[in-house]
N, C-alpha and C. Protein backbone atom coordinates (compact mmCIF):
# COMPACT_ATOMS: atom_id res chain seq x y z
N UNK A 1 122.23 88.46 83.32
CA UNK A 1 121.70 89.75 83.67
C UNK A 1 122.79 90.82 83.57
N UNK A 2 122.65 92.03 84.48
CA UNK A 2 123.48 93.13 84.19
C UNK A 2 124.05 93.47 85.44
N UNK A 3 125.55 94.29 85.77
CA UNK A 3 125.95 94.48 87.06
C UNK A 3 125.83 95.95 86.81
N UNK A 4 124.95 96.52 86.31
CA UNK A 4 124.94 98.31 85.95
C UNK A 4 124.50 98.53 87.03
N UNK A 5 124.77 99.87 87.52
CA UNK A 5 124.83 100.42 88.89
C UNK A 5 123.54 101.10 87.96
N UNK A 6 122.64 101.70 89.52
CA UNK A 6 121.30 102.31 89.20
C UNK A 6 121.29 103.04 90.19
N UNK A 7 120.37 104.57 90.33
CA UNK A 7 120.45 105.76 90.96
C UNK A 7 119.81 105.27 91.98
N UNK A 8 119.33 103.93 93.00
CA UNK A 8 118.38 103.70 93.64
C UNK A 8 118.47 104.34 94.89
N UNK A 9 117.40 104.64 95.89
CA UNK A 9 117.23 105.71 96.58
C UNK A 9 117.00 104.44 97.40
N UNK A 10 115.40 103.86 97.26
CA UNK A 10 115.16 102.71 97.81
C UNK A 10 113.73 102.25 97.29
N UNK A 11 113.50 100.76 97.77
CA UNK A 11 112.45 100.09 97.41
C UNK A 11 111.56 99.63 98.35
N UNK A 12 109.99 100.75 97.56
CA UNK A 12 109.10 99.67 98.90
C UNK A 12 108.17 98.70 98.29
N UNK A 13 108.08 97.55 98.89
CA UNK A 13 107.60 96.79 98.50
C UNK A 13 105.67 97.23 99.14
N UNK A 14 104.98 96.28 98.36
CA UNK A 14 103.62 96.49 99.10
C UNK A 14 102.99 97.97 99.67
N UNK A 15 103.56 99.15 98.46
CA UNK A 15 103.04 100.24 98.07
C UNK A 15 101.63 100.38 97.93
N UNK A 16 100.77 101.42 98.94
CA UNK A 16 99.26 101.34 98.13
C UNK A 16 98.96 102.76 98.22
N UNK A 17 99.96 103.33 98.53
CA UNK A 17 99.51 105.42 97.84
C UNK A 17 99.63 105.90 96.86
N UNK A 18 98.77 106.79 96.23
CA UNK A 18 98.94 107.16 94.94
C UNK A 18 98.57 106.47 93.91
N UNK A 19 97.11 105.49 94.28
CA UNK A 19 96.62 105.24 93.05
C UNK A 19 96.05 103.60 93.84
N UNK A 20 95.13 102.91 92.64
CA UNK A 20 94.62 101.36 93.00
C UNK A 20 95.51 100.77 93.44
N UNK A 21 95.46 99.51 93.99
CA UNK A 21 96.30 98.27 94.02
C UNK A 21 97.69 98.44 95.11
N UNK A 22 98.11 97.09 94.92
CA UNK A 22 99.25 96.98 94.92
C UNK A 22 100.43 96.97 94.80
N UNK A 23 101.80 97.59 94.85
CA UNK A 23 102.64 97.67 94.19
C UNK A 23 103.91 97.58 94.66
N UNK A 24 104.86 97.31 94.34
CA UNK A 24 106.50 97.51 94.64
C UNK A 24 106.62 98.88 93.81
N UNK A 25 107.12 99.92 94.53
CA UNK A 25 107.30 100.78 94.29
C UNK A 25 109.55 101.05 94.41
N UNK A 26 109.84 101.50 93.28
CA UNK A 26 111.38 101.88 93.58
C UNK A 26 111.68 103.57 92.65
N UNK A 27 112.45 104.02 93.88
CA UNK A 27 112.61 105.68 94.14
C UNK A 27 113.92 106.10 93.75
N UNK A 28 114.49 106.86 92.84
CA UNK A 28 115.36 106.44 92.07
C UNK A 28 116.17 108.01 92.39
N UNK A 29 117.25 108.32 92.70
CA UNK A 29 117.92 109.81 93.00
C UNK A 29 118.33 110.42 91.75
N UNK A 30 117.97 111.32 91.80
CA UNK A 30 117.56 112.97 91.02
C UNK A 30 117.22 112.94 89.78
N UNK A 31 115.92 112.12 90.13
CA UNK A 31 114.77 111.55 88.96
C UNK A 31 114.78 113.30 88.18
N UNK A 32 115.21 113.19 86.91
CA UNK A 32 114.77 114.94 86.16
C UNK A 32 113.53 114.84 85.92
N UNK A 33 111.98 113.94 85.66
CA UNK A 33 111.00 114.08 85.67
C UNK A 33 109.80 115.10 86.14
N UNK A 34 110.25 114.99 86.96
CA UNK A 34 109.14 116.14 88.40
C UNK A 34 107.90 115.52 88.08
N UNK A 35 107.60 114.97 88.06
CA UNK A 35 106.16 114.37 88.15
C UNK A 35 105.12 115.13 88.94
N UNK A 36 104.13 115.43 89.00
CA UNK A 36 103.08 115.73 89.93
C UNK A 36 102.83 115.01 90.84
N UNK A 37 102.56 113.46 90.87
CA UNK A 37 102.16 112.82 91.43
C UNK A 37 103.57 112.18 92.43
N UNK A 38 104.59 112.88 92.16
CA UNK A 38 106.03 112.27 92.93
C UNK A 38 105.55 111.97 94.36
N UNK A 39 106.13 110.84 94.35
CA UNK A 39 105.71 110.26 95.65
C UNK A 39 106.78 110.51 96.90
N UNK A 40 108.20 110.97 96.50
CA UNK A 40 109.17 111.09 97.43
C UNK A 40 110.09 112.39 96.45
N UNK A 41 109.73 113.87 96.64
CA UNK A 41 110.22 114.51 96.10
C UNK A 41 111.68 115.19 96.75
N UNK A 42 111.72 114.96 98.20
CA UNK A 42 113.12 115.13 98.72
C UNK A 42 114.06 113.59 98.41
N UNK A 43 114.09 113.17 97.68
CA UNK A 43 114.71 112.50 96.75
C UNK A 43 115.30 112.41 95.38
N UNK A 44 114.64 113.98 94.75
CA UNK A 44 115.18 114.57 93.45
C UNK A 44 116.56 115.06 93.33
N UNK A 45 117.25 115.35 94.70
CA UNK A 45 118.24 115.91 95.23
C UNK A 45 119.57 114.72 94.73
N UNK A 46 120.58 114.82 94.08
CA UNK A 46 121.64 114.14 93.33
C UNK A 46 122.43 113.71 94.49
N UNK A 47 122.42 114.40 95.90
CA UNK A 47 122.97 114.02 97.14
C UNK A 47 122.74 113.27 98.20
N UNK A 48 121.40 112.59 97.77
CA UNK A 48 120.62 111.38 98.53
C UNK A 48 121.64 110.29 98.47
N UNK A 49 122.16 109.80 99.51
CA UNK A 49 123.11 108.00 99.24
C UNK A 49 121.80 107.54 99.02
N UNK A 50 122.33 106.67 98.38
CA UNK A 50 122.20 105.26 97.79
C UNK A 50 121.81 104.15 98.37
N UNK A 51 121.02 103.45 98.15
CA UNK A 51 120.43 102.19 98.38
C UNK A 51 121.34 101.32 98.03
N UNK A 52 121.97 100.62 99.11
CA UNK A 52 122.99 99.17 99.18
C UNK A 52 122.94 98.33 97.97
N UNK A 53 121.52 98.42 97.22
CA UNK A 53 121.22 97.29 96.80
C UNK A 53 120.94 98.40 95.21
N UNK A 54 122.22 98.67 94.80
CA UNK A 54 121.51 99.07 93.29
C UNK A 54 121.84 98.91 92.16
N UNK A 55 122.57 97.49 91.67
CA UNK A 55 122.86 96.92 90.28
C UNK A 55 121.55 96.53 90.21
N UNK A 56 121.13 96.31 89.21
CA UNK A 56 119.68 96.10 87.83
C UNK A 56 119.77 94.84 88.31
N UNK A 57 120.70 94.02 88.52
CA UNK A 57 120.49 92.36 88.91
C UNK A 57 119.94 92.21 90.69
N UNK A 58 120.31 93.38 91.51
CA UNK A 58 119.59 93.74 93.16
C UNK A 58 118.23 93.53 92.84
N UNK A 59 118.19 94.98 91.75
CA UNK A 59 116.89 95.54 91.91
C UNK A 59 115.69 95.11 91.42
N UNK A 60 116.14 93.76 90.60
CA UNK A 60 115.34 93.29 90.21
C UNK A 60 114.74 91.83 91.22
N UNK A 61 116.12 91.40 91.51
CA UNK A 61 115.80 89.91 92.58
C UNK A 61 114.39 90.28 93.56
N UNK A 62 114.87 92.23 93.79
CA UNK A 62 114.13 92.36 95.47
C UNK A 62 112.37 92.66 94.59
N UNK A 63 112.36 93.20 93.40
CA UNK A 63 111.34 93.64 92.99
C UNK A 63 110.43 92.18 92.51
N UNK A 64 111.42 91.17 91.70
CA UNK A 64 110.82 89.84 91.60
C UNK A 64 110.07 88.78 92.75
N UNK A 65 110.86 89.58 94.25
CA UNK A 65 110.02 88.11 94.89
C UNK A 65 109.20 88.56 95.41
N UNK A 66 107.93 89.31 94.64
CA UNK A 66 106.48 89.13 95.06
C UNK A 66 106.05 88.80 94.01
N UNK A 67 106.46 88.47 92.74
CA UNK A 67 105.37 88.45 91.41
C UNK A 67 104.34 87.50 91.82
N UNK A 68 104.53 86.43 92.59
CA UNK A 68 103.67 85.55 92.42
C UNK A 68 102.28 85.88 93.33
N UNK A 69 102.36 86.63 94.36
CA UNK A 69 101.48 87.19 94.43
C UNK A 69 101.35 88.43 94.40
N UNK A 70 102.02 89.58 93.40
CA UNK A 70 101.12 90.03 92.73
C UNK A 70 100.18 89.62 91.12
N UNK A 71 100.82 88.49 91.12
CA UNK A 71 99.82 88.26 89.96
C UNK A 71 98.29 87.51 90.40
N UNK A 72 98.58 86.69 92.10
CA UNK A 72 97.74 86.57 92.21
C UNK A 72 96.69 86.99 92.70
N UNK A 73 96.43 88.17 93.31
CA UNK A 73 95.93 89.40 93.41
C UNK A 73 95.30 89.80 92.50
């Protein structure tokens, strides 16, 4: 995998605002997007710390251990 550092803000797992279903949702600092639908927009801010957990190899372990049930869902 990868030890790349990532802008992570933080991760919620078992997300259900902003649309159907289920989800792991992760919030990423000073997303340039602007989305409409931004779900955490005092988080666009480049001065938000950081989530403990934000190499691509974190963010993926914490985002991987629900696949199995979200697939079974």
């Amino acid at each position: 995998m990868s030890n790349k550092t990532m802008n992570v803000i933080k991760i919620q797992r078992t997300s259900v605002y902003d649309g159907n279903g289920i989800r792991t949702t992760v919030f990423f600092r000073g997303c340039p997007l602007r989305c409409k639908w931004c779900q955490n927009p005092e988080m666009l801010s480049k001065e938000t710390p950081l989530y403990e957990k934000n190499t691509l190899d974190d963010v993926l372990e914490e985002i991987l251990r629900d696949k199995e049930y979200y697939l079974a869902s």
